[in-house]
N, C-alpha and C. Protein backbone atom coordinates (compact mmCIF):
# COMPACT_ATOMS: atom_id res chain seq x y z
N UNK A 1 279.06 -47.48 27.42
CA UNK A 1 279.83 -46.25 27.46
C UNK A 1 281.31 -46.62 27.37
N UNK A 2 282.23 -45.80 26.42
CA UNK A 2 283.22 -46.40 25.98
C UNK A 2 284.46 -45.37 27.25
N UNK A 3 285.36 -45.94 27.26
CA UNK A 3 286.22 -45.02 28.11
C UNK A 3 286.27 -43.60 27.78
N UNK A 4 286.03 -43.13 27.02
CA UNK A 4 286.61 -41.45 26.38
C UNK A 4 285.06 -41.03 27.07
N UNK A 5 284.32 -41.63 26.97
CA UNK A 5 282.38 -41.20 27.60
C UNK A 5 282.61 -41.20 28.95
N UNK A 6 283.32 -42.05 29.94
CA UNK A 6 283.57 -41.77 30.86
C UNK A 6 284.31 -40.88 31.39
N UNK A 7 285.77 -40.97 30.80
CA UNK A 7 286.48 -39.64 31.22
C UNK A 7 285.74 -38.86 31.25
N UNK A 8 285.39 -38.25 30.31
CA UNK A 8 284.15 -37.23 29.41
C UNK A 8 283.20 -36.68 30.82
N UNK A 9 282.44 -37.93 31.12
CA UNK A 9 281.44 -37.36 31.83
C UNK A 9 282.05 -37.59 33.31
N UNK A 10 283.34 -37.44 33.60
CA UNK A 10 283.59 -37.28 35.00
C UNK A 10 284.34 -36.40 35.16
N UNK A 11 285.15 -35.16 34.24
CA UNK A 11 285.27 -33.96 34.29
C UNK A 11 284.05 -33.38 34.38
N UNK A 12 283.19 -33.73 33.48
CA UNK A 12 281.80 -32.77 33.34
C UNK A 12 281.50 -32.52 34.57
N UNK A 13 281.18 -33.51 35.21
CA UNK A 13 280.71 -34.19 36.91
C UNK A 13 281.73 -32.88 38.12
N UNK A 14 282.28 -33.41 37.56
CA UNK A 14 283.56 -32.21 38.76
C UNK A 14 283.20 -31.01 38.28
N UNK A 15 283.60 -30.44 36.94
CA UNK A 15 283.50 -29.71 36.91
C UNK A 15 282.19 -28.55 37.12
N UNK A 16 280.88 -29.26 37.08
CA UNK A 16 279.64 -28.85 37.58
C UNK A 16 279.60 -28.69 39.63
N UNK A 17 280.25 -29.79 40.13
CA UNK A 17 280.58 -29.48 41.31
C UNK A 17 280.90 -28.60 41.89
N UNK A 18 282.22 -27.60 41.09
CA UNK A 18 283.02 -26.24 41.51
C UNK A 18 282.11 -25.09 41.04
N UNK A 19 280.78 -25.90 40.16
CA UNK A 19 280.23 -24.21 39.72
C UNK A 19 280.62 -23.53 38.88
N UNK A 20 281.79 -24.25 37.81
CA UNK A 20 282.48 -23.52 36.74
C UNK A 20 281.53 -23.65 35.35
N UNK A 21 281.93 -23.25 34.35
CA UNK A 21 281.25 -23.45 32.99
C UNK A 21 282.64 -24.15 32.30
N UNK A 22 282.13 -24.50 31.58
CA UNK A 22 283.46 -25.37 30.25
C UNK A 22 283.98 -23.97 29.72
N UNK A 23 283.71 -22.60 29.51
CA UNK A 23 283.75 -21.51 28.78
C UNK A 23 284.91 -21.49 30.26
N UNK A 24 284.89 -21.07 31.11
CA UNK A 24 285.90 -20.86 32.53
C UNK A 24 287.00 -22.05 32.28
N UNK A 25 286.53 -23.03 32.02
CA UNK A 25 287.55 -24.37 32.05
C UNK A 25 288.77 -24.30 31.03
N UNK A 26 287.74 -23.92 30.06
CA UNK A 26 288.66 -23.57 28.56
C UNK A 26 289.68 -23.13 28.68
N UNK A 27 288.96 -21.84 29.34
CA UNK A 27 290.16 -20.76 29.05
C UNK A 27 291.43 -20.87 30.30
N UNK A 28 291.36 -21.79 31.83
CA UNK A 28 291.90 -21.60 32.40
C UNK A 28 293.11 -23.05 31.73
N UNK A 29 292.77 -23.71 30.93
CA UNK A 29 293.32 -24.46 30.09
C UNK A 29 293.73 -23.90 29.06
N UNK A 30 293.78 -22.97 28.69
CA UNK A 30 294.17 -22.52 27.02
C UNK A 30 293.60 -23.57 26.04
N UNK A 31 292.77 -24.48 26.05
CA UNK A 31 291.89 -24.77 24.94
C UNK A 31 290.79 -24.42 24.56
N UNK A 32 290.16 -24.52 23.22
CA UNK A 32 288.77 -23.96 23.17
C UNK A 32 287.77 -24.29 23.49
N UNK A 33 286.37 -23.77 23.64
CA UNK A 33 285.33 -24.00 24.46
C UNK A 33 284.82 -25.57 23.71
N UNK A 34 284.90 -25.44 22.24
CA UNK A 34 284.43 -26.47 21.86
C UNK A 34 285.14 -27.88 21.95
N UNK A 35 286.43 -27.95 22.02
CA UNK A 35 287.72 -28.79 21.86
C UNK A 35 286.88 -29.39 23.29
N UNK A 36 286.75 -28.61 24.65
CA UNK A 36 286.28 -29.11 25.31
C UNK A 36 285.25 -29.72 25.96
N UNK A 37 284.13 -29.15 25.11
CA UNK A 37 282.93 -30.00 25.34
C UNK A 37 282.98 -31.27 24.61
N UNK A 38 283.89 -31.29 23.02
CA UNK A 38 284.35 -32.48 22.95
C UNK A 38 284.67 -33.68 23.62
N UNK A 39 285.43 -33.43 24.20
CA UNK A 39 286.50 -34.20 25.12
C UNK A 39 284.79 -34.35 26.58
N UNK A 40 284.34 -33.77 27.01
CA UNK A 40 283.06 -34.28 28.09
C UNK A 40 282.42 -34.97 27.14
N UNK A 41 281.84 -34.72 25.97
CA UNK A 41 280.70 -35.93 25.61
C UNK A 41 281.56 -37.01 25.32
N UNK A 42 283.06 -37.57 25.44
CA UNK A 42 283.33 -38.57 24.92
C UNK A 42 284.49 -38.35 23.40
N UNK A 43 283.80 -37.98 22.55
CA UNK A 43 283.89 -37.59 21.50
C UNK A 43 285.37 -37.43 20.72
N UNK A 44 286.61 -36.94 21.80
CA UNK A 44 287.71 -36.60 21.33
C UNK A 44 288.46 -36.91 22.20
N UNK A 45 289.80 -37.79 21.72
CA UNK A 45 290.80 -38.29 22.93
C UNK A 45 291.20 -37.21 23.22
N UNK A 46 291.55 -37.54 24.90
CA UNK A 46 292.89 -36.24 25.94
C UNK A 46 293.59 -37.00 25.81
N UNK A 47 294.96 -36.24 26.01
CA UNK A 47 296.42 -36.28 26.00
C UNK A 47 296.34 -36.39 27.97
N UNK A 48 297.63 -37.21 27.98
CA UNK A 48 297.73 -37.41 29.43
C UNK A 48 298.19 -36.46 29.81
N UNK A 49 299.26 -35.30 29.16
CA UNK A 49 299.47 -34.22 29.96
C UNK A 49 298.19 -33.18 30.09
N UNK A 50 296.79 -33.32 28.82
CA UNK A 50 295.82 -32.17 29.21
C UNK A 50 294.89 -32.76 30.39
N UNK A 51 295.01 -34.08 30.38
CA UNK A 51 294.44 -34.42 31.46
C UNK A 51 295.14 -34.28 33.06
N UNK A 52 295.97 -34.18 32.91
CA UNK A 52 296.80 -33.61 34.40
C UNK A 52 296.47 -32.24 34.45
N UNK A 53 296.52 -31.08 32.81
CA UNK A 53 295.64 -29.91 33.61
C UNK A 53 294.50 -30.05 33.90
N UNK A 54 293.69 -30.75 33.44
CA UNK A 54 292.28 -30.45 33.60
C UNK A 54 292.39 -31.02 35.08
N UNK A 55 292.96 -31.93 35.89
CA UNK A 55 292.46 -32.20 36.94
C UNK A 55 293.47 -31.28 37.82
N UNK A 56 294.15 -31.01 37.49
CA UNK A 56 294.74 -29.72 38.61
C UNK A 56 293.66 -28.19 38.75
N UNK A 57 293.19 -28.07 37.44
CA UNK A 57 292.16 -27.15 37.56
C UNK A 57 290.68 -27.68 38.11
N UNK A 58 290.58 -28.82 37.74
CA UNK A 58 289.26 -29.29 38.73
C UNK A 58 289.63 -29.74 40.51
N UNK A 59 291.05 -29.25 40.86
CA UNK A 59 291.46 -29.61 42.01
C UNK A 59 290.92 -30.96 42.47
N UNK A 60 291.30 -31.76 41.68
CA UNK A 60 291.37 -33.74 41.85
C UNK A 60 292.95 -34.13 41.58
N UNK A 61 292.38 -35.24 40.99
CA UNK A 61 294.27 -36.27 40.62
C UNK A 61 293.63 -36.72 39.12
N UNK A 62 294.37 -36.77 38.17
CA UNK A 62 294.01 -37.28 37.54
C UNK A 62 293.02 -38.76 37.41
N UNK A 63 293.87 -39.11 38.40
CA UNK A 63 292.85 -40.72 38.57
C UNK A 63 291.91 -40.82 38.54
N UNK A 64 291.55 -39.65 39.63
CA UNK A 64 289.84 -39.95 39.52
C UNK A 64 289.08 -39.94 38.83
N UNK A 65 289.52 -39.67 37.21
CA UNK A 65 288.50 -39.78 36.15
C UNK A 65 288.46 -40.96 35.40
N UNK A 66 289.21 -41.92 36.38
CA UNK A 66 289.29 -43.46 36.07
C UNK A 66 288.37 -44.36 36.90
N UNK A 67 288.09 -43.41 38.04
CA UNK A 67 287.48 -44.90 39.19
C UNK A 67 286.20 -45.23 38.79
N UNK A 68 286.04 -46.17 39.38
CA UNK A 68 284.45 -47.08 39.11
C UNK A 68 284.18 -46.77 40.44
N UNK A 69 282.78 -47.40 40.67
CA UNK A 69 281.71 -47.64 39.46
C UNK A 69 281.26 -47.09 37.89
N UNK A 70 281.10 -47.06 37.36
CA UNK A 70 280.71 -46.05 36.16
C UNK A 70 279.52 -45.41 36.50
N UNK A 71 279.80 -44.06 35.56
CA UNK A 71 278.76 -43.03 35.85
C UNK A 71 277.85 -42.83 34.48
N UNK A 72 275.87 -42.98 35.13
CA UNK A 72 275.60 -43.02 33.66
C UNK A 72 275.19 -41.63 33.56
């Protein structure tokens, strides 16, 4: 799993935690639903500033979509 698969699947991870949908995430991001399921399977680099929203809206730190162990 390459880094962008991880980021990827540790928003997914949070964001299933709060009970939200990527369709809720999207829009509280102003990106589109698909841009963002992108960006969870891996698929499409984030920008370090969309990644500071996405983790202010998943109420984390950005970091944490860095820590190990890895998640499969």
């Amino acid at each position: 799993m390459n880094i962008n698969q991880q980021v990827g699947r540790r928003i997914k991870v949070r964001r299933v935690e709060l009970g939200m949908t990527q369709a809720e995430l999207a829009e509280k991001l102003s990106v589109g639903q698909s841009n963002l399921s992108y960006i969870e399977r891996g698929e499409r680099d984030v920008s370090v500033s969309l990644l500071d929203e996405i983790a202010f809206a998943l109420k984390c730190k950005p970091e944490d979509f860095f820590k190990w162990p890895q998640v499969d």
